[in-house]
C-alpha atoms as a PDB file:
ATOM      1  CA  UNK A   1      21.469  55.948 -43.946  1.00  0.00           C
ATOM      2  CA  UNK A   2      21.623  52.156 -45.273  1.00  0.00           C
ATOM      3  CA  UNK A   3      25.548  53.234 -46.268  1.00  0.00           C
ATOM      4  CA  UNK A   4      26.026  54.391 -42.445  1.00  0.00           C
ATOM      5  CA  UNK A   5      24.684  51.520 -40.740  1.00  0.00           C
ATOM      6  CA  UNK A   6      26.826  49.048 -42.682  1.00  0.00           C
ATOM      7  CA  UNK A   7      29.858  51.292 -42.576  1.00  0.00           C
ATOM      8  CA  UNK A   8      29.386  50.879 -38.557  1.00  0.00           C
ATOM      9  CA  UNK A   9      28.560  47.387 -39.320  1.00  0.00           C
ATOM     10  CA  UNK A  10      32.200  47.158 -40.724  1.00  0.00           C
ATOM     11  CA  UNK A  11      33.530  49.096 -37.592  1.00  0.00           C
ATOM     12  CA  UNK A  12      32.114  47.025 -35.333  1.00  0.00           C
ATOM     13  CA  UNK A  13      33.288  43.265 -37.066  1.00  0.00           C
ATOM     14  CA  UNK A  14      36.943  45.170 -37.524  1.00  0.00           C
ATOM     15  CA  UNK A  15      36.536  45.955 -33.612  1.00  0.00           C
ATOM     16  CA  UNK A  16      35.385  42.175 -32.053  1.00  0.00           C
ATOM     17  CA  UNK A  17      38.299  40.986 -34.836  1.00  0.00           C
ATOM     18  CA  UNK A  18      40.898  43.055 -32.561  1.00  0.00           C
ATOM     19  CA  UNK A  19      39.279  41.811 -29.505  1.00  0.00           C
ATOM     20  CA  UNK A  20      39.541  38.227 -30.006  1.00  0.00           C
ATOM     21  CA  UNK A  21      42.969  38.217 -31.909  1.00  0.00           C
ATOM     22  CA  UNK A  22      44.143  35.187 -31.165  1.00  0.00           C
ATOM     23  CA  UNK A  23      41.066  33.105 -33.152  1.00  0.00           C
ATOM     24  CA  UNK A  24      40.339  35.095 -35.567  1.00  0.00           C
ATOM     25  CA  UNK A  25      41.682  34.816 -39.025  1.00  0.00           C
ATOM     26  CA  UNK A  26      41.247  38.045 -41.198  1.00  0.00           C
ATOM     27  CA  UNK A  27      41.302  38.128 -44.915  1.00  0.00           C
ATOM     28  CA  UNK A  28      40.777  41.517 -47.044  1.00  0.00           C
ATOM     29  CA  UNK A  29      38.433  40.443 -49.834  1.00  0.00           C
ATOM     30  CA  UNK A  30      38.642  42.319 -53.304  1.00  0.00           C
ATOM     31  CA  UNK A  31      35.400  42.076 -55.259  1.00  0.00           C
ATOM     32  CA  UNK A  32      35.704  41.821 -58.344  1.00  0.00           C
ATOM     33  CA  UNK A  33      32.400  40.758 -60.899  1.00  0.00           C
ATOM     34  CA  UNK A  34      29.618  38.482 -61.143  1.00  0.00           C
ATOM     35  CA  UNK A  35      28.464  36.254 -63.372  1.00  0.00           C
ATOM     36  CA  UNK A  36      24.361  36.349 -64.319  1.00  0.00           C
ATOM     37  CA  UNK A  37      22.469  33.447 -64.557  1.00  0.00           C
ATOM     38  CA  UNK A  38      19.781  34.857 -66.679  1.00  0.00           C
ATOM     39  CA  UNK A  39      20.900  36.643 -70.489  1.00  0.00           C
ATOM     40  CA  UNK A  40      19.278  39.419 -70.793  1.00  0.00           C
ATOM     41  CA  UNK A  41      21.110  40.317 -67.265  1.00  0.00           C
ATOM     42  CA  UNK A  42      24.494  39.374 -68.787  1.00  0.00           C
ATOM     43  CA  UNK A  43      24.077  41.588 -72.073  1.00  0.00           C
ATOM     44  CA  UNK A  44      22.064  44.217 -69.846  1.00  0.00           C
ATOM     45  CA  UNK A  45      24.043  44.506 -66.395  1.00  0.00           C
ATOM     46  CA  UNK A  46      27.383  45.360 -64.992  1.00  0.00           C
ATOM     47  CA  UNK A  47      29.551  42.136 -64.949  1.00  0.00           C
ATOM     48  CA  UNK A  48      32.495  44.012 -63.129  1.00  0.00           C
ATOM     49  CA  UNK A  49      31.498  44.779 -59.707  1.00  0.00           C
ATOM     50  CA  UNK A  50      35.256  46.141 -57.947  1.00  0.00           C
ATOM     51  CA  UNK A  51      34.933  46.659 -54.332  1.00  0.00           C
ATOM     52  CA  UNK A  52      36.711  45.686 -51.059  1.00  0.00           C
ATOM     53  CA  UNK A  53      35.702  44.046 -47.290  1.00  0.00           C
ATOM     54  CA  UNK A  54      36.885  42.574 -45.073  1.00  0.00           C
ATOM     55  CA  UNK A  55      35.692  39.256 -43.580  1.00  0.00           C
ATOM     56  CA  UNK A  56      36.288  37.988 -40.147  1.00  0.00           C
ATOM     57  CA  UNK A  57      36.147  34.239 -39.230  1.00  0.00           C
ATOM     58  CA  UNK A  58      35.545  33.069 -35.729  1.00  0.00           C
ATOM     59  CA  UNK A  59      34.814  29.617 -36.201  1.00  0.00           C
ATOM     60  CA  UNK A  60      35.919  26.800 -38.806  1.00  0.00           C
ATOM     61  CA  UNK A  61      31.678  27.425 -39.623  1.00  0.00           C
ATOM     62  CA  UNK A  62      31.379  30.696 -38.656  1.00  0.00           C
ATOM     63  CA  UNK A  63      32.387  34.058 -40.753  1.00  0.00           C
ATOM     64  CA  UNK A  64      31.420  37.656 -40.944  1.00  0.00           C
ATOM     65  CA  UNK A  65      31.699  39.788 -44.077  1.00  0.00           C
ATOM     66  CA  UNK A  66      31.362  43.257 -44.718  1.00  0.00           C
ATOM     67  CA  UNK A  67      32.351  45.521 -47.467  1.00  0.00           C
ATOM     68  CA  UNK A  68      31.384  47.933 -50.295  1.00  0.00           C
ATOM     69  CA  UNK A  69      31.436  47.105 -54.202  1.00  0.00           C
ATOM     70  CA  UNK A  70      29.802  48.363 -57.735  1.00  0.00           C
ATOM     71  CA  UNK A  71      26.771  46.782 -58.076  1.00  0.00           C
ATOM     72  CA  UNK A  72      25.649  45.128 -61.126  1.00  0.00           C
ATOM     73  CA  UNK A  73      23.330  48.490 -61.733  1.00  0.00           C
ATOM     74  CA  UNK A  74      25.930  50.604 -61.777  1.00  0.00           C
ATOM     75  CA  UNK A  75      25.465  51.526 -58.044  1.00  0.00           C
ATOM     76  CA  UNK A  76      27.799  51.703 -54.952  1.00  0.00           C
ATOM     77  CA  UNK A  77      26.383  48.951 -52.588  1.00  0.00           C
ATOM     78  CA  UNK A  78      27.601  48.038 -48.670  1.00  0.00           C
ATOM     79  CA  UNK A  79      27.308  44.925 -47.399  1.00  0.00           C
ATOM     80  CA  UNK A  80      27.367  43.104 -43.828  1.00  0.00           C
ATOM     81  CA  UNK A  81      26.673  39.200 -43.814  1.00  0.00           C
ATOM     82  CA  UNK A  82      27.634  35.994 -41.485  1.00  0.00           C
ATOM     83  CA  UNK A  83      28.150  33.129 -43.230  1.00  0.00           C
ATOM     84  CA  UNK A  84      27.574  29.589 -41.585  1.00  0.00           C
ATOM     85  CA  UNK A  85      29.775  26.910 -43.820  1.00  0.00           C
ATOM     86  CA  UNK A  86      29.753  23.798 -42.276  1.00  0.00           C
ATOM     87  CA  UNK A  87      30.171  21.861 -44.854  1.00  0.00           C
ATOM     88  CA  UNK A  88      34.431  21.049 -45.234  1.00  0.00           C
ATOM     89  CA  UNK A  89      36.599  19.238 -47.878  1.00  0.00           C
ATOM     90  CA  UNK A  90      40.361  19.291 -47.795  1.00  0.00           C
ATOM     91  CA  UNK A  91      41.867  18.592 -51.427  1.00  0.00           C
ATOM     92  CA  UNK A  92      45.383  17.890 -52.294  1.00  0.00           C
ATOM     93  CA  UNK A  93      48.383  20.502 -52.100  1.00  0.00           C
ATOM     94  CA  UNK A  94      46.472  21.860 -48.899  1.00  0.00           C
ATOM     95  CA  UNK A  95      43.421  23.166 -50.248  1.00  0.00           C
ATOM     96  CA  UNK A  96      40.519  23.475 -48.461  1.00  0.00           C
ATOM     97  CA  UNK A  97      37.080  23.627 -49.361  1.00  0.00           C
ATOM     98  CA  UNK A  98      34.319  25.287 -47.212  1.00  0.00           C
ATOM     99  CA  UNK A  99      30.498  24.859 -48.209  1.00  0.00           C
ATOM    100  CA  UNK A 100      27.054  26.811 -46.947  1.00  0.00           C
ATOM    101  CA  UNK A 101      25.273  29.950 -46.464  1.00  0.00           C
ATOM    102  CA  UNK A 102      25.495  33.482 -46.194  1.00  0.00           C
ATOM    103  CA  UNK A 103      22.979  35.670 -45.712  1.00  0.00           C
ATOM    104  CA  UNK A 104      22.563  39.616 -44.230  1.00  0.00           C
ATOM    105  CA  UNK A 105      22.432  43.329 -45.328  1.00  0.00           C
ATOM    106  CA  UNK A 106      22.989  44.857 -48.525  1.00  0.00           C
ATOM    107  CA  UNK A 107      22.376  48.485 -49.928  1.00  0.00           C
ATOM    108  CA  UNK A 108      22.194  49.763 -53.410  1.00  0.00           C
ATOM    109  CA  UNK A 109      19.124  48.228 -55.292  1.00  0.00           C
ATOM    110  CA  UNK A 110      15.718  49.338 -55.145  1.00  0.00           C
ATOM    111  CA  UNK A 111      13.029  47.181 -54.587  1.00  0.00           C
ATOM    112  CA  UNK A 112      11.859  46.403 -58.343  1.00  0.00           C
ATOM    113  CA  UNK A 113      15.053  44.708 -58.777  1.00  0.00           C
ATOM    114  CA  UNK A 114      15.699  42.950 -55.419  1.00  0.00           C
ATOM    115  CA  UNK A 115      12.202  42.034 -53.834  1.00  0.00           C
ATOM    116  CA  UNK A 116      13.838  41.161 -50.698  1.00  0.00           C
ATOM    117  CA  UNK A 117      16.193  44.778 -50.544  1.00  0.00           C
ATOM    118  CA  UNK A 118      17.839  45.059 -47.763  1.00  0.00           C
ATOM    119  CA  UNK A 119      18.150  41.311 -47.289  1.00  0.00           C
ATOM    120  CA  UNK A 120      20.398  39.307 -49.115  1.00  0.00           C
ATOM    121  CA  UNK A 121      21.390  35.574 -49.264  1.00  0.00           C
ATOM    122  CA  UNK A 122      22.913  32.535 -51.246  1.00  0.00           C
ATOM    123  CA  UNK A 123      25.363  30.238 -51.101  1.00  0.00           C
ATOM    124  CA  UNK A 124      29.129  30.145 -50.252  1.00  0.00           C
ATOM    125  CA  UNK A 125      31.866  28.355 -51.579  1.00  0.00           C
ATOM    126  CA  UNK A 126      35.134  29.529 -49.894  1.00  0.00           C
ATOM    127  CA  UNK A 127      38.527  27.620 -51.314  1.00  0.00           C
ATOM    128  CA  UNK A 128      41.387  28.608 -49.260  1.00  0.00           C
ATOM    129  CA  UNK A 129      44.995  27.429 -49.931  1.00  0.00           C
ATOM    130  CA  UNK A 130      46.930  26.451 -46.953  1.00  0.00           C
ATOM    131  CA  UNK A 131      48.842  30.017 -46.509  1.00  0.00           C
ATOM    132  CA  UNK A 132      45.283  31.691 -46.443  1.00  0.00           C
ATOM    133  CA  UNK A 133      44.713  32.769 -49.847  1.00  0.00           C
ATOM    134  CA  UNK A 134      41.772  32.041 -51.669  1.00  0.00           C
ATOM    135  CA  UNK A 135      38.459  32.988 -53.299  1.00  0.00           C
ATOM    136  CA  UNK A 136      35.494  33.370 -52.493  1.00  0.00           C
ATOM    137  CA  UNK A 137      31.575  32.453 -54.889  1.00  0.00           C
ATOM    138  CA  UNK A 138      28.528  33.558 -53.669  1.00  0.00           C
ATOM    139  CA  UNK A 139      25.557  32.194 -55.499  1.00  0.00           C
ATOM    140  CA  UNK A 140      22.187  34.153 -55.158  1.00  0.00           C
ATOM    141  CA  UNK A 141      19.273  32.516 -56.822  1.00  0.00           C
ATOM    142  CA  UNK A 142      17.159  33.818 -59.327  1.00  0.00           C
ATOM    143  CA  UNK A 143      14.139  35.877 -58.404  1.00  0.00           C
ATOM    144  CA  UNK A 144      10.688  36.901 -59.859  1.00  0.00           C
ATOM    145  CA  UNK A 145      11.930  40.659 -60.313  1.00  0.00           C
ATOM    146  CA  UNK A 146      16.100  39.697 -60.563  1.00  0.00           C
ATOM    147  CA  UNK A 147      18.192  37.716 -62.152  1.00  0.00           C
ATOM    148  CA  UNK A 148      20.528  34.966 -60.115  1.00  0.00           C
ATOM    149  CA  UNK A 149      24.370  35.554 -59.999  1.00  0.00           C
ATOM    150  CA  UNK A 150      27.327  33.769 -58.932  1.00  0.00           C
ATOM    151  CA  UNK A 151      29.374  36.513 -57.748  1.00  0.00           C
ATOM    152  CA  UNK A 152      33.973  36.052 -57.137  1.00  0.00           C
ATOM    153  CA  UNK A 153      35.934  37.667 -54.393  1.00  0.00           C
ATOM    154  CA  UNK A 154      39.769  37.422 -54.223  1.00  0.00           C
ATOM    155  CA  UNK A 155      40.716  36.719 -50.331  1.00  0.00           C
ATOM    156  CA  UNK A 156      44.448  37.911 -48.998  1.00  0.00           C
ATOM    157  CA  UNK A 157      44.736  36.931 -45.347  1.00  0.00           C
ATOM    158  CA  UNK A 158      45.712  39.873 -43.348  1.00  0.00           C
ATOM    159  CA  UNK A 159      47.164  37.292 -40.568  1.00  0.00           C
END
């Protein structure tokens, strides 16, 4: 069910993309691992976390994501989330720097290990070279029942 609704999710975000071509900039992001705060989630937990989404921005502050990846228990997990960055840095050779929060919808995890499942948020750091490539960190704190993570995404603009 949780795998539906963020599938549509995914739809829908592709959908308003195509609707407002003109100021939207699309990137496919490739997921690709994580990083656990905590060691006994480094030695214990998946690290590698492939996966693929797509993420929408509308605004220089405003993004959507959405996308499916291997979770770090081994476990297929969707995800739909807007991001508000307002934060902005441009660094030499045309890189830019874009600083906040994301926060949203994720499947995958049962509640013993995220106490907040379906929710999800942390912090975004988006660096974007001037043709549109880029990465992506998202850091989610550590919790009572989970260990923090600072998780990497590969973005290729689409246009």
């Amino acid at each position: 069910m949780k795998h539906t609704i963020l599938a549509t999710a995914l739809l829908a975000l592709t959908s308003m993309a195509h609707a407002a071509e003109s100021a939207v900039r699309l990137a496919l992001d490739v997921n690709l691992a994580s990083y656990h705060t905590e060691s006994w989630a480094r030695h214990h937990l998946n690290q590698s976390n492939p996966g693929l989404g797509i993420e929408a921005q509308f605004t220089p502050d405003g993004t959507a994501l959405a996308g499916f990846y291997r979770n770090s228990y081994r476990r297929t997990s969707a995800y739909a989330l807007g991001a508000w960055t307002p934060l902005h840095a441009a660094l030499p050779l045309g890189i830019r720097l874009d600083a906040g929060l994301a926060a949203g919808l994720v499947s995958g995890y049962r509640h013993d290990e995220v106490p907040c499942e379906p929710l999800a948020a942390g912090a975004l750091l988006r660096v974007r070279a001037r043709d549109g490539f880029g990465i992506n960190l998202l850091a989610v704190p550590n919790t009572q029942s989970g260990a923090g993570f600072v998780g990497l995404q590969v973005a290729i603009p689409i246009r």
